[in-house]
N, C-alpha and C. Protein backbone atom coordinates (compact mmCIF):
# COMPACT_ATOMS: atom_id res chain seq x y z
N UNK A 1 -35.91 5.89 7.48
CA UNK A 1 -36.20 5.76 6.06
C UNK A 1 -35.33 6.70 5.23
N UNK A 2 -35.25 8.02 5.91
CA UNK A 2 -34.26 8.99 4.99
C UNK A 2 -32.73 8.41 4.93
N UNK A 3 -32.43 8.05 5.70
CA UNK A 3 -30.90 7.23 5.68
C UNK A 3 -30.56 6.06 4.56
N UNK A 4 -31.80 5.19 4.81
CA UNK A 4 -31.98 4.35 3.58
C UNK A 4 -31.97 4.52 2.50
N UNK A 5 -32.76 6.06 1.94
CA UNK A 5 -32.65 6.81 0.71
C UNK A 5 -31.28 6.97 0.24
N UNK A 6 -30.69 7.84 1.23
CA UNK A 6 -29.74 8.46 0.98
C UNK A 6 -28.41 7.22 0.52
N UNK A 7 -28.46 6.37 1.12
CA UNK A 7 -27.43 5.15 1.08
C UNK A 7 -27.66 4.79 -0.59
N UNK A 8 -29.27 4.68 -0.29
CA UNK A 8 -29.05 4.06 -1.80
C UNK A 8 -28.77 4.56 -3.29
N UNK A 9 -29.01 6.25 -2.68
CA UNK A 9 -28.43 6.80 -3.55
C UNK A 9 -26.52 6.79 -3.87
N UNK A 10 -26.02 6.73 -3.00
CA UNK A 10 -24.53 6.64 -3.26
C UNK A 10 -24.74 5.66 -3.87
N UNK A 11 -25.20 4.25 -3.10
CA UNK A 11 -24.63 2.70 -3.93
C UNK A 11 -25.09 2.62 -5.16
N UNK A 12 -25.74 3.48 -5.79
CA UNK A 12 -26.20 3.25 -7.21
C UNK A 12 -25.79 3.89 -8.23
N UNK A 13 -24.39 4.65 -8.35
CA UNK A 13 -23.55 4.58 -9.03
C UNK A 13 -22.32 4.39 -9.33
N UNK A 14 -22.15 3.45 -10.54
CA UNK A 14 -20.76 2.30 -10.14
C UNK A 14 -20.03 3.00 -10.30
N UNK A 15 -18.97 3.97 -10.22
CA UNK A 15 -17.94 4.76 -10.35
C UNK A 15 -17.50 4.96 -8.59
N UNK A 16 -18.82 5.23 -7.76
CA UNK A 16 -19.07 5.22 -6.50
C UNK A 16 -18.54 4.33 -5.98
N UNK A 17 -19.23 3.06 -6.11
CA UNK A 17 -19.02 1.79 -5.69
C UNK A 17 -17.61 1.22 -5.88
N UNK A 18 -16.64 2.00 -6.98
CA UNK A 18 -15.52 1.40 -7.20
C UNK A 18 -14.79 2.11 -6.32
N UNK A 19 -14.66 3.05 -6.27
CA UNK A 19 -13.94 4.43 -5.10
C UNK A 19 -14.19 3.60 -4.00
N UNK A 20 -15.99 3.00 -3.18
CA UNK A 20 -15.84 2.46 -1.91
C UNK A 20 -14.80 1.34 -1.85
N UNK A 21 -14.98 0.55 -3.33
CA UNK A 21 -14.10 -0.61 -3.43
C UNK A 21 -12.98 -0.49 -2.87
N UNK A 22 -11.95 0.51 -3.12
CA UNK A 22 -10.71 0.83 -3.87
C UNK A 22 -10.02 1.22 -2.21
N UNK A 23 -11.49 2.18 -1.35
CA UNK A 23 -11.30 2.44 -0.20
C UNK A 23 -11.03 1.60 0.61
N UNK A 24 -12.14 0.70 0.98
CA UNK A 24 -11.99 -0.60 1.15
C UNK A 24 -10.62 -1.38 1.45
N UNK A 25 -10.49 -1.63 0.49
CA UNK A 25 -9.19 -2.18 -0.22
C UNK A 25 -7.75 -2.02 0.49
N UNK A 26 -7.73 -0.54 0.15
CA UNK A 26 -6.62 0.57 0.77
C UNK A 26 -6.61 0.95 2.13
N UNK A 27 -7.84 0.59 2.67
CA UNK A 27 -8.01 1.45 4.28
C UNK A 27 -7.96 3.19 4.08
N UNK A 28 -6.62 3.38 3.01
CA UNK A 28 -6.78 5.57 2.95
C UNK A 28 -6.23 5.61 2.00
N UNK A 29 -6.99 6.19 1.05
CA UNK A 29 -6.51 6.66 -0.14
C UNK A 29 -6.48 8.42 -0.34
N UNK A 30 -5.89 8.95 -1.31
CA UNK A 30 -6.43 10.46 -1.80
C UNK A 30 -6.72 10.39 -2.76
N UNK A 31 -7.41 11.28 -3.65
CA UNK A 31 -7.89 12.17 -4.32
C UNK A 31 -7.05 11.38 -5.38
N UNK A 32 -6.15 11.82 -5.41
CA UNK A 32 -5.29 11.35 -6.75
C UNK A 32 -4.47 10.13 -7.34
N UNK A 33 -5.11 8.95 -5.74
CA UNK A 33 -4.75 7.78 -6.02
C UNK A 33 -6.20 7.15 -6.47
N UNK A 34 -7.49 7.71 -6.79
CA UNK A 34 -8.47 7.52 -6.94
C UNK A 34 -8.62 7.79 -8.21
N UNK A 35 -8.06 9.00 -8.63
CA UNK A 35 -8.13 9.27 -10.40
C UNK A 35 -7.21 8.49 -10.70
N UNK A 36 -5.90 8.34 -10.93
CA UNK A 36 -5.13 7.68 -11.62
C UNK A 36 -5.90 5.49 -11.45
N UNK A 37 -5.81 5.36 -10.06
CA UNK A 37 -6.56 4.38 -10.38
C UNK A 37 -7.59 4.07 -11.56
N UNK A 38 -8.50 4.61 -11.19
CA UNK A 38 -9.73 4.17 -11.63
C UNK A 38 -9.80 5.11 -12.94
N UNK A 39 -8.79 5.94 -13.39
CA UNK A 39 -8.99 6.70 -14.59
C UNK A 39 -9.74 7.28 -14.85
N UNK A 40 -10.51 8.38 -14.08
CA UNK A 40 -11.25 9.39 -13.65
C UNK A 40 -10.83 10.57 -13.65
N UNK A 41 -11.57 11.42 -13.55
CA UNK A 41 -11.32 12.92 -13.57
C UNK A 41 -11.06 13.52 -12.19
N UNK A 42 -10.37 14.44 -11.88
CA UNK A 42 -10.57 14.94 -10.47
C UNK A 42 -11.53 15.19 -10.21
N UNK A 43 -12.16 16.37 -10.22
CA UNK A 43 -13.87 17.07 -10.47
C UNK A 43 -14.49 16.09 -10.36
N UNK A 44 -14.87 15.13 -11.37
CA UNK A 44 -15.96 14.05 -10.76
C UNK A 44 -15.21 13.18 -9.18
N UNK A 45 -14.49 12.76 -9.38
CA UNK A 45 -14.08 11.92 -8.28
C UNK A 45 -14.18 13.03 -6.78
N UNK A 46 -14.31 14.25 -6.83
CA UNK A 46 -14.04 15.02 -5.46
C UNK A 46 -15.57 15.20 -5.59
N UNK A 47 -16.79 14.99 -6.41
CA UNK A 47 -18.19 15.35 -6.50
C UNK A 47 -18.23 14.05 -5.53
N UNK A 48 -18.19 12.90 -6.05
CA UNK A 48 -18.49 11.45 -5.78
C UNK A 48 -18.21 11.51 -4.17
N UNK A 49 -17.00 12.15 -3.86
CA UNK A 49 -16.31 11.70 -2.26
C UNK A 49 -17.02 12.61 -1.57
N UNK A 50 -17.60 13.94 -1.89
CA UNK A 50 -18.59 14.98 -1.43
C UNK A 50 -19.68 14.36 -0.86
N UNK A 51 -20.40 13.14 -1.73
CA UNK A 51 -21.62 12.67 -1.44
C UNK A 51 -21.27 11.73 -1.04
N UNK A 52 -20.29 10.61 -0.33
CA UNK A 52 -20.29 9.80 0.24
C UNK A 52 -19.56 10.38 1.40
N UNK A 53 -19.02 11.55 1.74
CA UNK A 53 -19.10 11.71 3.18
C UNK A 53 -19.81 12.68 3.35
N UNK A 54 -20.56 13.35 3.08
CA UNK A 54 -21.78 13.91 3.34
C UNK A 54 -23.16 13.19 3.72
N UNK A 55 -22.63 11.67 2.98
CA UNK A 55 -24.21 10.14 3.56
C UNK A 55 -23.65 9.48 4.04
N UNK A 56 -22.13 9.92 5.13
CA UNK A 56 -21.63 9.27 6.22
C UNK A 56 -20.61 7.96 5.98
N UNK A 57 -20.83 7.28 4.64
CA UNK A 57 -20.06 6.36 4.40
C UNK A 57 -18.24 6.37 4.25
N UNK A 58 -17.89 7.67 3.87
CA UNK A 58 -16.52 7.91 3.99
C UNK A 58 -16.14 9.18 4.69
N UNK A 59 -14.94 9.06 5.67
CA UNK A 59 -14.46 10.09 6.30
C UNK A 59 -13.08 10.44 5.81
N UNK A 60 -13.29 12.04 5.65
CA UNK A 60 -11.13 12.46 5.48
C UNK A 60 -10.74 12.96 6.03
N UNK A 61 -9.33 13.04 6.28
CA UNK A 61 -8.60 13.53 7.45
C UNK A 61 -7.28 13.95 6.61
N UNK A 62 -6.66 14.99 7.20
CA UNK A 62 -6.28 16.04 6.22
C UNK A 62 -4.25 15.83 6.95
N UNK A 63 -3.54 15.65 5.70
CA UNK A 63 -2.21 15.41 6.21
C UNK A 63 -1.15 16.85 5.21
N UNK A 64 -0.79 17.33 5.66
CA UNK A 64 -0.14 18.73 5.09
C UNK A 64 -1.11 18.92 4.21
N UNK A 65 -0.84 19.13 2.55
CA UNK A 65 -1.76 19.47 1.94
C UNK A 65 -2.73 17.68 1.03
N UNK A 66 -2.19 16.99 1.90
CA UNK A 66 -2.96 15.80 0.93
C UNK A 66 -4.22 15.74 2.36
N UNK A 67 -5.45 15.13 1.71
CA UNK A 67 -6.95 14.67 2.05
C UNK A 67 -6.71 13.36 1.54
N UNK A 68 -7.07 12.51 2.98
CA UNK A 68 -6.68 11.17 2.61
C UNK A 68 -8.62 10.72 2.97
N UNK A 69 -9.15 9.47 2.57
CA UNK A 69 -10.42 9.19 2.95
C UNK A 69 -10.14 7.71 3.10
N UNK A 70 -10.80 7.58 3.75
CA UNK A 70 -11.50 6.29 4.87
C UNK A 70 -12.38 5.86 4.96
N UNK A 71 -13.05 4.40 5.05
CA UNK A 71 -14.45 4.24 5.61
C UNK A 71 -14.53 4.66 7.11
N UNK A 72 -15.94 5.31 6.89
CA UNK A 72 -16.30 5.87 7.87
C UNK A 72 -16.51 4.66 9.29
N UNK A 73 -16.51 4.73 10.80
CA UNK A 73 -16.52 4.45 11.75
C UNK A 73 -18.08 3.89 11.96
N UNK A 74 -18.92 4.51 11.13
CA UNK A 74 -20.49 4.42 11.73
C UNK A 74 -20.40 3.04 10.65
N UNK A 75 -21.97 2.15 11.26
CA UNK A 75 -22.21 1.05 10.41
C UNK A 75 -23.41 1.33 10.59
N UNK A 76 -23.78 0.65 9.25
CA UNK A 76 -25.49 0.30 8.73
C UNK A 76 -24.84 -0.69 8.02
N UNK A 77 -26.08 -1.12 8.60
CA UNK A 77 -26.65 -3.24 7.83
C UNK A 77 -26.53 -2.77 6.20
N UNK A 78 -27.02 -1.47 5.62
CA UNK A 78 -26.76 -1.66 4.27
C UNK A 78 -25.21 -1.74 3.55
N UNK A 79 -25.14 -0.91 4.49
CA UNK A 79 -23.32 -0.46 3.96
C UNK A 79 -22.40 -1.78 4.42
N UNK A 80 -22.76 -2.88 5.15
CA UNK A 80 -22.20 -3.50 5.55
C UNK A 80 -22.49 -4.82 4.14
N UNK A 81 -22.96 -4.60 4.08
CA UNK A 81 -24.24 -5.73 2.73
C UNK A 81 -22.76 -5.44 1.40
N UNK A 82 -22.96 -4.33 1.12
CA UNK A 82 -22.22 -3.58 -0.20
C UNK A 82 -20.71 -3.73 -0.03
N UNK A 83 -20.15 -3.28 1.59
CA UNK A 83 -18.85 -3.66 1.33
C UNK A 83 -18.32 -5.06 1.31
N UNK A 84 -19.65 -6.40 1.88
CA UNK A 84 -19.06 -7.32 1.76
C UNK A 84 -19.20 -7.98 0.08
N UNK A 85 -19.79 -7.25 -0.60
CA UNK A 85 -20.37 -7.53 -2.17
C UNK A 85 -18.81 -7.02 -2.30
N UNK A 86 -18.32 -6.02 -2.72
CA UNK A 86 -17.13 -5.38 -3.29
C UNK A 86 -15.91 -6.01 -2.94
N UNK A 87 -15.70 -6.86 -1.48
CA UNK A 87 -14.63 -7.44 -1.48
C UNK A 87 -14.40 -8.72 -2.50
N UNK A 88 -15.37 -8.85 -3.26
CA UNK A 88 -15.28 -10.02 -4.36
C UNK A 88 -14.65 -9.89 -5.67
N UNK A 89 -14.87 -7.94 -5.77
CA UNK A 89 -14.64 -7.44 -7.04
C UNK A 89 -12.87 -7.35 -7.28
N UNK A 90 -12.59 -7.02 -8.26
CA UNK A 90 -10.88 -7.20 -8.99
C UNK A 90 -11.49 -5.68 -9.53
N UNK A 91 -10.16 -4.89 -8.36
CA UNK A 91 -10.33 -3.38 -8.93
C UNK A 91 -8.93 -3.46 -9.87
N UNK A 92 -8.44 -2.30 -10.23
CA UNK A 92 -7.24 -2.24 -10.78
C UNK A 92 -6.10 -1.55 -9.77
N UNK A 93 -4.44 -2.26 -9.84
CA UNK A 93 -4.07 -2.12 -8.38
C UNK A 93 -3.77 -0.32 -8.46
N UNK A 94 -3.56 -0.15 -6.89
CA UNK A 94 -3.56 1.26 -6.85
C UNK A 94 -2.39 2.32 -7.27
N UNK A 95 -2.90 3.11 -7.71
CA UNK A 95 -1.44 3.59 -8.90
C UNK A 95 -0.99 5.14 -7.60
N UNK A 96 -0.20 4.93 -6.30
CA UNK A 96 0.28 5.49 -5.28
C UNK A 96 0.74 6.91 -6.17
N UNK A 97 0.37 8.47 -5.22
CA UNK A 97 0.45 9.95 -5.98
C UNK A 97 1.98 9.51 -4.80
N UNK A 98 2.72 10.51 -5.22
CA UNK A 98 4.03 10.98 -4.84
C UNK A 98 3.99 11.67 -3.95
N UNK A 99 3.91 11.45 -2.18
CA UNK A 99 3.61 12.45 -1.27
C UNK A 99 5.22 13.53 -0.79
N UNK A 100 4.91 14.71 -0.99
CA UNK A 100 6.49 15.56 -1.15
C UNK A 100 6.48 16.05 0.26
């Protein structure tokens, strides 16, 4: 039941849901292909990715100094529900950071 909570707390805010989108989408994004996308702030967007891999749904893995994120490896029937909802959605295409 606590897992269920917790899920539904990520999926219930759409800023969230567009990041899973976007993840989705991309297979690995960072940090700053997530703000410029979606036209967001850093600070919120690194709050948002805090609580979705902290409730297991996204994992990052760390390349010199860029943090790239991923859907996570684990499945739940809910998360599986939501990412097949989001593959329907028209995000905006991904605006690629400059890796040096």
């Amino acid at each position: 039941m606590d897992r269920l909570v917790e899920l539904s707390k990520i999926f219930s805010d759409k800023n969230r849901l567009k990041i899973l989108g976007l993840i989705q989408r991309e297979q690995r994004v960072c940090v700053c292909e997530i703000c410029d996308t979606l036209k967001l702030s850093q600070p919120l967007v690194s709050r948002h990715l805090k609580l979705m891999k902290s409730g297991g749904v996204v994992e990052a893995t760390k390349e010199r100094q860029w943090i790239h994120y991923s859907l996570t490896q684990e499945k739940h029937p809910l998360l599986e529900v939501v990412l097949n909802e989001l593959r329907e959605e028209r995000l905006p295409s991904l605006v690629a950071c400059e890796m040096k």
